[in-house]
Protein backbone atom coordinates (compact mmCIF):
# COMPACT_ATOMS: atom_id res chain seq x y z
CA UNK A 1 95.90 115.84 114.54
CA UNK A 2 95.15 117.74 111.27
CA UNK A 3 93.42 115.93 108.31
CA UNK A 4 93.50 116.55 104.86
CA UNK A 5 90.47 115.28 102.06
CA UNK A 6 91.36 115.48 98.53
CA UNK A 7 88.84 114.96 95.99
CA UNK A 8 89.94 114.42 91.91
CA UNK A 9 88.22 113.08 89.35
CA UNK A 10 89.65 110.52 88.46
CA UNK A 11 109.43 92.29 91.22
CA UNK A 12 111.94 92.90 90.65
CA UNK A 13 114.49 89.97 92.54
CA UNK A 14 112.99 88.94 96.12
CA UNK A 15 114.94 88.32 98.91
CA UNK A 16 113.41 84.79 100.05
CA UNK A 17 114.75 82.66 102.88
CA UNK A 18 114.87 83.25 106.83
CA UNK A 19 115.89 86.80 108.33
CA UNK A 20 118.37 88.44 107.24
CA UNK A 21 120.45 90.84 109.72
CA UNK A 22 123.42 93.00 108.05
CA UNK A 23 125.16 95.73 110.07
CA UNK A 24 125.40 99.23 108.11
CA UNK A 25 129.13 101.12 110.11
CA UNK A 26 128.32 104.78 110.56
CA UNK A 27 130.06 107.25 107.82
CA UNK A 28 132.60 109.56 108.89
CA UNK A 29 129.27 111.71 109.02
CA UNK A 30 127.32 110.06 111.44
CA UNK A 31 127.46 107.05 114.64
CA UNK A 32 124.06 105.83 113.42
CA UNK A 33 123.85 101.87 113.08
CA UNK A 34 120.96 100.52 110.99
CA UNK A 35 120.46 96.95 110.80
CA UNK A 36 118.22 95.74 107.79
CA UNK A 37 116.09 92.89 108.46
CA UNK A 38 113.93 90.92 106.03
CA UNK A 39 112.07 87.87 106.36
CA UNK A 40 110.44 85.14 104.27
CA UNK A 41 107.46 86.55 102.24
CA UNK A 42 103.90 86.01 102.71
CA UNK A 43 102.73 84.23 99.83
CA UNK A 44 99.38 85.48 97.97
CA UNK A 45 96.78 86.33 98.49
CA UNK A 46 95.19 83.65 96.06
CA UNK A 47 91.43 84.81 96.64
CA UNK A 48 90.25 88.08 95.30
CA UNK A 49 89.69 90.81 97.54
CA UNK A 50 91.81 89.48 100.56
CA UNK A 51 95.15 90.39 102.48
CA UNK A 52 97.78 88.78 104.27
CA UNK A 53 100.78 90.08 106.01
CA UNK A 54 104.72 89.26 107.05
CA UNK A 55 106.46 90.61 109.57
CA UNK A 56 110.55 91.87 110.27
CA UNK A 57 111.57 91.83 113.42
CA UNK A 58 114.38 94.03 114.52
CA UNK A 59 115.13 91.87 117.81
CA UNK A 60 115.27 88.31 115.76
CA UNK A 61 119.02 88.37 116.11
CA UNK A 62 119.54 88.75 119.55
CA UNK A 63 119.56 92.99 118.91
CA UNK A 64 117.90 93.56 122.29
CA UNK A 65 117.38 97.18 122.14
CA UNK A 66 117.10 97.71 118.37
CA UNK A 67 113.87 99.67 117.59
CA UNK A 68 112.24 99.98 113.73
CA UNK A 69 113.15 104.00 112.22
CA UNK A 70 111.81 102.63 108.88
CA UNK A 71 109.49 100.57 106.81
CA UNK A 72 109.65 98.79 103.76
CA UNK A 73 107.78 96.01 101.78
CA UNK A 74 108.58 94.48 98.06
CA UNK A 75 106.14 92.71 96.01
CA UNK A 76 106.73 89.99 93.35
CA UNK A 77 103.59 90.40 90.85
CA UNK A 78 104.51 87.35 88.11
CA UNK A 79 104.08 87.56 84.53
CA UNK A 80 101.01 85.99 83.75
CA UNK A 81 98.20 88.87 82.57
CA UNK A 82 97.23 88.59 86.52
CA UNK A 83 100.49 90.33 87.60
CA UNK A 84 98.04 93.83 87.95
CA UNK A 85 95.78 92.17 90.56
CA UNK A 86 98.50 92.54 93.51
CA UNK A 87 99.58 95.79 95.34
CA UNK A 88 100.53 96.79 98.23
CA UNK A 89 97.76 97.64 101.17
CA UNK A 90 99.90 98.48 104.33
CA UNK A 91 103.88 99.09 105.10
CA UNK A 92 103.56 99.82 108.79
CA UNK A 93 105.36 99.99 111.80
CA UNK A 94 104.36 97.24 114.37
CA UNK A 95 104.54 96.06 118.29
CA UNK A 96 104.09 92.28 117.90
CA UNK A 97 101.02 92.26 118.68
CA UNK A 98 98.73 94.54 116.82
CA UNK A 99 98.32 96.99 114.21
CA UNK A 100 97.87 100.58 115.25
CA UNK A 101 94.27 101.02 113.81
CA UNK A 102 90.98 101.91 115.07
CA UNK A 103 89.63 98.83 115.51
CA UNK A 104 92.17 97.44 117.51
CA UNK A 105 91.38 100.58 119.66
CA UNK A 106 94.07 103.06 119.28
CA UNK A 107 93.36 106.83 118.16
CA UNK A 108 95.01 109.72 116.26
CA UNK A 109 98.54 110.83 118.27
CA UNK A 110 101.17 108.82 119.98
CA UNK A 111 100.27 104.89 119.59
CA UNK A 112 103.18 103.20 121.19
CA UNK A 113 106.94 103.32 121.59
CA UNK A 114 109.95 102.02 120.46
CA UNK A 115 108.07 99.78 117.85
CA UNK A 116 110.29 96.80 116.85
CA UNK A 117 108.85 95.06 114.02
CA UNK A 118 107.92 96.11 110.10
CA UNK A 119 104.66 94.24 108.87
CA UNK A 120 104.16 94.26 104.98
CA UNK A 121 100.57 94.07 104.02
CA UNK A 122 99.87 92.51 99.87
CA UNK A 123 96.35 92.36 98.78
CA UNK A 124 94.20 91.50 95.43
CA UNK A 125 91.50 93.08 94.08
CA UNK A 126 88.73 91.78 92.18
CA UNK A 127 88.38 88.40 90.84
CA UNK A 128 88.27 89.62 87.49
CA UNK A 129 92.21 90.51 87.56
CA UNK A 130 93.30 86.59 88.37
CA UNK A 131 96.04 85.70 90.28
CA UNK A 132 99.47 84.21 90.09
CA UNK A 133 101.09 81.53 91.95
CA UNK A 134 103.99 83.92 92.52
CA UNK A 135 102.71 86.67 94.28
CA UNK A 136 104.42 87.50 97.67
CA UNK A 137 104.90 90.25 99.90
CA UNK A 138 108.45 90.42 101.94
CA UNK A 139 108.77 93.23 104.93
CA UNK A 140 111.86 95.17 105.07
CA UNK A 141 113.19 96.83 108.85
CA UNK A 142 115.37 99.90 108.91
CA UNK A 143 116.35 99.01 112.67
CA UNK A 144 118.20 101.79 114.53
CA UNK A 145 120.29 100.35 117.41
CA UNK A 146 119.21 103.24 120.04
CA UNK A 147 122.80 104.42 121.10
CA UNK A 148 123.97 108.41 120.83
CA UNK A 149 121.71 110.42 120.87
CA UNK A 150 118.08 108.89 120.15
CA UNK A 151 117.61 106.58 122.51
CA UNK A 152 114.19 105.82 121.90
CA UNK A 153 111.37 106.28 119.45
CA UNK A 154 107.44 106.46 119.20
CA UNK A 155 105.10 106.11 116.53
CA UNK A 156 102.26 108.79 116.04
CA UNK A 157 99.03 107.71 114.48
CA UNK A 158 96.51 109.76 112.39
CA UNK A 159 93.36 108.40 110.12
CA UNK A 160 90.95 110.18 107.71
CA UNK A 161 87.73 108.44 106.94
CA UNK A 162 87.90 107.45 102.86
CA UNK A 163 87.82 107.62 100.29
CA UNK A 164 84.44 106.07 99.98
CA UNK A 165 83.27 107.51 96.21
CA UNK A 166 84.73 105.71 93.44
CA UNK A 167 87.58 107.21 91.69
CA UNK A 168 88.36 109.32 94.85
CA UNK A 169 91.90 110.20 97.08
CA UNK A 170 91.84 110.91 100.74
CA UNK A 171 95.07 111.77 102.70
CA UNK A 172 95.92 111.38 106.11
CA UNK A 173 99.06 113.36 107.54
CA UNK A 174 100.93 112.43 111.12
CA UNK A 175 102.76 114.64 112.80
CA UNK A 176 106.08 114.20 115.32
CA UNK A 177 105.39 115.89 118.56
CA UNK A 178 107.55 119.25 118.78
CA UNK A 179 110.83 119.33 119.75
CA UNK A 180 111.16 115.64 118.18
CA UNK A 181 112.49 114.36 114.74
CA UNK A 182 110.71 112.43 112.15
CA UNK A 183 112.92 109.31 111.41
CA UNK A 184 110.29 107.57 108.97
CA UNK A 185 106.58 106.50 108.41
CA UNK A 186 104.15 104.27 107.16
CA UNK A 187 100.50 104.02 105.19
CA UNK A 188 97.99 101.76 105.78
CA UNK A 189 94.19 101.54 104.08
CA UNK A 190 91.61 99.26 105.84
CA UNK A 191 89.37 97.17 105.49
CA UNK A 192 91.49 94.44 104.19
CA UNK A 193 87.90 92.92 101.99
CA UNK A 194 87.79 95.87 100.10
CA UNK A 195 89.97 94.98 96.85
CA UNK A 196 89.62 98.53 95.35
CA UNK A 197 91.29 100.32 98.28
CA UNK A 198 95.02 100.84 98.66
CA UNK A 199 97.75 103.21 99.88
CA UNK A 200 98.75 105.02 96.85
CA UNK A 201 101.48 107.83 98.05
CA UNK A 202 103.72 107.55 101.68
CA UNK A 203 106.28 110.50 101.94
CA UNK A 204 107.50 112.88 104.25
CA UNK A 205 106.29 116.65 104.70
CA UNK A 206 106.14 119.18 106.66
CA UNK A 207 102.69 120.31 108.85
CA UNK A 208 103.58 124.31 108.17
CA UNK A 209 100.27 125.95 107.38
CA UNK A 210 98.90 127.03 103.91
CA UNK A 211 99.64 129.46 101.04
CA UNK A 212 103.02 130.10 99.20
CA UNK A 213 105.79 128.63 100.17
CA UNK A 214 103.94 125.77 102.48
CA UNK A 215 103.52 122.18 102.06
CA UNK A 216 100.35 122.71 102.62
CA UNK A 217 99.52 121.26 105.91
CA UNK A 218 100.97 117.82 104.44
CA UNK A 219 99.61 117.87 100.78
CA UNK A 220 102.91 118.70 99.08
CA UNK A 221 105.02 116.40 100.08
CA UNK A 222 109.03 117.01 101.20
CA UNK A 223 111.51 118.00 98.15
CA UNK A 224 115.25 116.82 97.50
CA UNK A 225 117.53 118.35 99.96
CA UNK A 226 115.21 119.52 102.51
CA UNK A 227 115.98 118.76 105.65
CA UNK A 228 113.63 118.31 109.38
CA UNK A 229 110.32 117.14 107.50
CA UNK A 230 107.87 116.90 110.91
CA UNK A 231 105.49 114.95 109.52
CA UNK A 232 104.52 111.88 107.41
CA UNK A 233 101.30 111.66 104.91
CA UNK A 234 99.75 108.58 103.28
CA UNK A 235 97.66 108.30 100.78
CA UNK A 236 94.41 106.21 99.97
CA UNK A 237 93.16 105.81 96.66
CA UNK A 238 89.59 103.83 96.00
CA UNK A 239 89.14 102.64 92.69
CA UNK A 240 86.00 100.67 93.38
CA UNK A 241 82.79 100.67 91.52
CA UNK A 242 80.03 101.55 94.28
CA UNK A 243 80.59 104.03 97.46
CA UNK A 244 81.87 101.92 100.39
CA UNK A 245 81.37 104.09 103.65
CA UNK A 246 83.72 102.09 105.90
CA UNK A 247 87.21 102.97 104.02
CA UNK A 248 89.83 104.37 106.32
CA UNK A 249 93.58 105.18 105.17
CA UNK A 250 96.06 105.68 108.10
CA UNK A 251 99.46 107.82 108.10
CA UNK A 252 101.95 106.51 110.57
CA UNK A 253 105.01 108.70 111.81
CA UNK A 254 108.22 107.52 113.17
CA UNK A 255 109.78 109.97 115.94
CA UNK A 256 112.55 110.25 118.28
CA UNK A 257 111.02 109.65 121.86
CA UNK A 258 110.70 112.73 123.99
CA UNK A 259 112.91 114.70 126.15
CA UNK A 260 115.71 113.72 123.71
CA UNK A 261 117.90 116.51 122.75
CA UNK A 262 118.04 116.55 118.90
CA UNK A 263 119.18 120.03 118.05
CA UNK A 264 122.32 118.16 116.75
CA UNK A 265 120.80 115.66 114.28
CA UNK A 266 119.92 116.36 111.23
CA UNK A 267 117.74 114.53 108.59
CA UNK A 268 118.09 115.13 104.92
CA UNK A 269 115.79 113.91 102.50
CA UNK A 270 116.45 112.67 99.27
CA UNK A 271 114.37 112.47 96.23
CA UNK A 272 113.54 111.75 92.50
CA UNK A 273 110.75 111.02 90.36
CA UNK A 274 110.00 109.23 86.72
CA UNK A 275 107.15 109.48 84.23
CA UNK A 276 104.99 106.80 83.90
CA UNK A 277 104.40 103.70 84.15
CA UNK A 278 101.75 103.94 81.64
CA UNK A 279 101.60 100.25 80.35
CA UNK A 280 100.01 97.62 82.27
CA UNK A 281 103.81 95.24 81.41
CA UNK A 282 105.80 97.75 82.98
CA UNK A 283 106.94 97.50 86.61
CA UNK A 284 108.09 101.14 86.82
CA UNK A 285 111.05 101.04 89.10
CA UNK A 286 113.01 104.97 90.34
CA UNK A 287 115.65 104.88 93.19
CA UNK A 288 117.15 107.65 95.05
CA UNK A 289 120.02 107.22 97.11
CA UNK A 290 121.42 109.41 100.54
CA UNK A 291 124.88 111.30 99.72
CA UNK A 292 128.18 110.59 101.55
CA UNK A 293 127.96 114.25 103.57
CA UNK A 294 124.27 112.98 104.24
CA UNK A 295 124.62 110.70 106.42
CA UNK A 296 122.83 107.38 106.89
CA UNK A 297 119.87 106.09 105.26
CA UNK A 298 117.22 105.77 108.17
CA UNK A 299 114.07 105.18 105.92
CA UNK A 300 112.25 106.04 102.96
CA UNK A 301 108.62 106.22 100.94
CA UNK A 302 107.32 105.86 97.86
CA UNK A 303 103.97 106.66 95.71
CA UNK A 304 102.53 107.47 92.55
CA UNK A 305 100.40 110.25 91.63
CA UNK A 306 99.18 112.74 88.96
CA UNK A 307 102.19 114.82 88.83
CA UNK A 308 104.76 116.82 90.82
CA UNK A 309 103.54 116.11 94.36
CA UNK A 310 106.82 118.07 95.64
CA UNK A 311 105.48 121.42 94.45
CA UNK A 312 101.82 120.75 94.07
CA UNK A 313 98.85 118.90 95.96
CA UNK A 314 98.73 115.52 95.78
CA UNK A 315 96.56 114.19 92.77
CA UNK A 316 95.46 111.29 91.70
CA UNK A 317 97.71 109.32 88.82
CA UNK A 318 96.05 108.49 85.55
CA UNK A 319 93.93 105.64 86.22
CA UNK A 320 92.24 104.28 89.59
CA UNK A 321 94.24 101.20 89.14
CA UNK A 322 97.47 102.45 89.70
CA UNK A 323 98.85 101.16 92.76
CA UNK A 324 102.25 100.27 94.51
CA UNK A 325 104.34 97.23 94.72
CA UNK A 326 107.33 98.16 96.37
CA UNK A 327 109.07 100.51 98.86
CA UNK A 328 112.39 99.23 100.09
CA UNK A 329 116.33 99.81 101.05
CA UNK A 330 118.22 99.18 97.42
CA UNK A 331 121.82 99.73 95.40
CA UNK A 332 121.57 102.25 93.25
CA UNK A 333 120.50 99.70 90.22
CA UNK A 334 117.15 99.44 92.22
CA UNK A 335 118.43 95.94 93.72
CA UNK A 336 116.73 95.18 97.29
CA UNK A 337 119.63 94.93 99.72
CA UNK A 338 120.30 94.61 103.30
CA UNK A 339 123.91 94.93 103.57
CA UNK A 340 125.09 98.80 103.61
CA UNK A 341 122.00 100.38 102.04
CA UNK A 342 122.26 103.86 100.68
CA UNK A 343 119.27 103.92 98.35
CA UNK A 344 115.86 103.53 98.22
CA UNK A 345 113.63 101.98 95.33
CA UNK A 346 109.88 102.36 94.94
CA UNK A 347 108.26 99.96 92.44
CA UNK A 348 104.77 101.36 90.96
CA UNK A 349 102.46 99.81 88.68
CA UNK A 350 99.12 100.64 86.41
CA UNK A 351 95.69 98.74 86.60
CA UNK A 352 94.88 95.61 83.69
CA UNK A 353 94.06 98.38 81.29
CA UNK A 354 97.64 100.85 81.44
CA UNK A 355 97.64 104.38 82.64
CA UNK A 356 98.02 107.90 81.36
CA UNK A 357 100.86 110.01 80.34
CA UNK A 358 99.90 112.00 83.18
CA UNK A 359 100.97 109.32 85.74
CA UNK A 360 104.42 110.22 87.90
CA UNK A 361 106.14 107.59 89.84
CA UNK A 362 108.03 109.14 92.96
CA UNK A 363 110.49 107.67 95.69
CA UNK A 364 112.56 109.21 99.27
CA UNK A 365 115.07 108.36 101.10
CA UNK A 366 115.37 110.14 104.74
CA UNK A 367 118.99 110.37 105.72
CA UNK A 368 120.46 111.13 109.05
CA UNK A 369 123.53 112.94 110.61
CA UNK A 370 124.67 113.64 114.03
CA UNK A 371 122.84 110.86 116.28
C-alpha cells in the first residue's frame, strides 16, 4: 500500500439521547437506502492527554444486514477558555470488537468486511489547555442496507509511522482494491496518551501517480464534481514539544466487496472550503451538500490545512494547534441530522493562541447513483 510523508514547517447542537435510526428513500436517481445512526456521546475526556470513544451501530434496530459506508463524529467543546483542549483523534469504521490498528494485529490492505459500527474517538491535550464539563464526542453511521447492487463492503487499512518531530504532518493514503468503489473512509492517530497528536485532514483521492494533472499518489485530495475517487487519505498532525517515535496515523477506506459488478454506480463527490478559523472563539463550521441528479449521500470527510488541498499538497494550517471537532451528515445550515441527510458539515478549530490567515477549513460529501 503506498505511503506518503510530508514534512512543513510549521458544537454546534448535539444530538444526545439513545440511537437514533431514520430511513433516507432513494431519489428518483438512485435505490440506495442509508440509515443514519447516532448514539449517546462519550463524555470527556476530563484528564489531559487521554481518549475515550462511542460507538453507532448500524444493526441496533433490528437492520440485520445493514453495513457502515460512512463515518462521522461531532464534538461539543464548551465555552469556558478550555473549549481548545478537545479535538477529535479517530472517526473510524469498526467490527465490535476492535479497532483496525497495529497493535491489535492487523496490517496495511483489506482488514475486515462488511464493518457495522462507527466509533468516534475525542481526546485532550495538555493539562495546560483545561477542560470543560461539557465536552463529548457522539459517532455518526452512514449505514447502507446492502440491497442492488453492493451487496457487501470491506474496509482497507494503511498506516505511516509519524509524525514524530514537533510541528510535523505525515499522511497515510488507502486504497480500494481494483475493480471496486470507494464508498467512504476514516482517520485515526495513535497512541491515545499522546495529547499533541491528532487527525488533521480525512478526504477522498485518487492513487493515480505523480506530475500534472495527478493527485499525487493521495496528497491532493478529490475536487467538487469528480467522480470514482479510489482511495481515502488521513492526515496526522503532531504539535508536541519533544520528538515522540511511537506516533502512527492510519487512513481507513470503505469499498464495495469484491466480485461485485459496479460499472453502473457512480460516486460523485462534493466539495467546498472556507478561510479560517483564525481565532481561538471561533468554531469554524463549512457544509457541502450532494445535488438532486447526484444521488445519495453515502459519506463524507473533513480537515483543515494550509491552503487549497484540492489542487496542491497537503500542508499544514497555520498553527500546530489546529485540529478538528466535527465531521458529520447535516442540513444545509450545518445542523447534525439523521433524517434525510444531503449535506455534510465539518467543524474545525485553532489551538488556545488563534491561527493564521493562512489556515483553510475544508469539507466532502461522497454521493452515490446507480446501486
Amino acid at each position: 500500500m503506498a505511503k506518503k510523508s510530508l514534512r512543513s514547517p510549521l458544537v454546534a447542537a448535539l444530538v444526545l439521547g439513545t440511537a437514533l435510526a431514520v430511513t433516507l428513500p432513494g431519489t428518483a436517481y438512485a435505490a440506495t437506502t442509508i440509515t443514519v445512526r447516532t448514539a449517546t456521546p462519550a463524555s470527556g475526556p476530563g484528564t489531559a492527554n487521554t481518549e475515550n470513544t462511542s460507538d453507532a451501530n448500524c444493526r441496533s434496530g433490528g437492520d440485520t444486514d445493514d453495513v457502515v459506508s460512512g463515518v462521522g463524529i461531532l464534538q461539543t467543546i464548551g465555552t469556558a477558555a478550555a473549549q481548545s483542549n478537545l479535538h477529535v483523534k479517530g472517526i473510524v469504521p469498526f467490527n465490535g470488537t476492535s479497532e483496525y490498528t497495529l497493535p491489535n494485529s492487523y496490517s496495511d490492505g483489506v482488514v475486515g468486511t462488511n464493518a457495522t459500527q462507527a466509533r468516534a474517538v475525542g481526546a485532550t491535550g495538555g493539562s495546560g489547555g483545561g477542560f470543560d464539563a461539557a465536552f463529548g464526542s457522539t459517532p455518526y453511521a452512514m449505514c447502507l442496507d446492502p440491497g442492488g447492487t453492493i451487496t457487501g463492503t470491506q474496509i482497507v487499512m494503511d498506516h505511516v509511522a509519524g509524525p514524530t518531530a514537533p510541528g510535523t504532518i505525515d499522511l497515510a493514503v488507502a486504497t480500494c482494491p481494483e475493480g471496486t468503489r470507494l464508498l467512504g473512509g476514516g482517520a485515526r492517530t495513535l497512541p491515545g496518551t499522546v495529547g499533541p497528536l491528532k487527525p488533521i485532514v480525512s478526504y477522498p483521492t485518487f492513487l493515480d501517480g505523480t506530475g500534472l494533472g495527478t493527485h499525487d499518489n493521495g496528497a491532493i485530495a478529490a475536487a467538487d464534481g469528480e467522480t470514482n475517487p479510489d482511495s481515502w487519505a488521513a492526515g496526522g498532525s503532531y504539535g508536541g514539544m519533544s520528538t515522540s517515535s511511537s506516533n502512527v496515523t492510519y487512513a481507513y477506506a470503505i469499498c464495495s466487496g469484491d466480485e461485485i459488478d459496479v460499472s453502473g454506480v457512480t460516486v460523485t463527490v462534493r466539495y467546498d472550503d472556507s478561510s479560517g478559523p483564525t481565532s481561538n472563539t471561533d468554531l469554524h463550521e463549512t457544509t457541502v451538500g450532494c445535488g438532486e441528479e447526484d444521488g445519495t449521500l453515502i459519506s463524507g470527510g473533513a480537515g483543515i490545512s494550509g491552503g487549497d488541498i484540492t489542487t496542491s499538497d497537503f500542508t499544514a494550517p497555520g498553527t500546530q494547534g489546529d485540529h478538528l471537532n466535527g465531521s458529520y451528515p447535516s442540513d444545509s445550515s450545518g445542523n447534525p441530522l439523521t433524517t434525510s441527510p444531503a449535506h455534510w458539515t465539518s467543524l474545525t478549530h485553532t489551538g488556545g493562541s488563534g491561527s493564521t490567515g493562512a489556515t483553510t477549513s475544508h469539507v466532502w460529501a461522497l454521493c452515490l447513483t446507480g446501486n
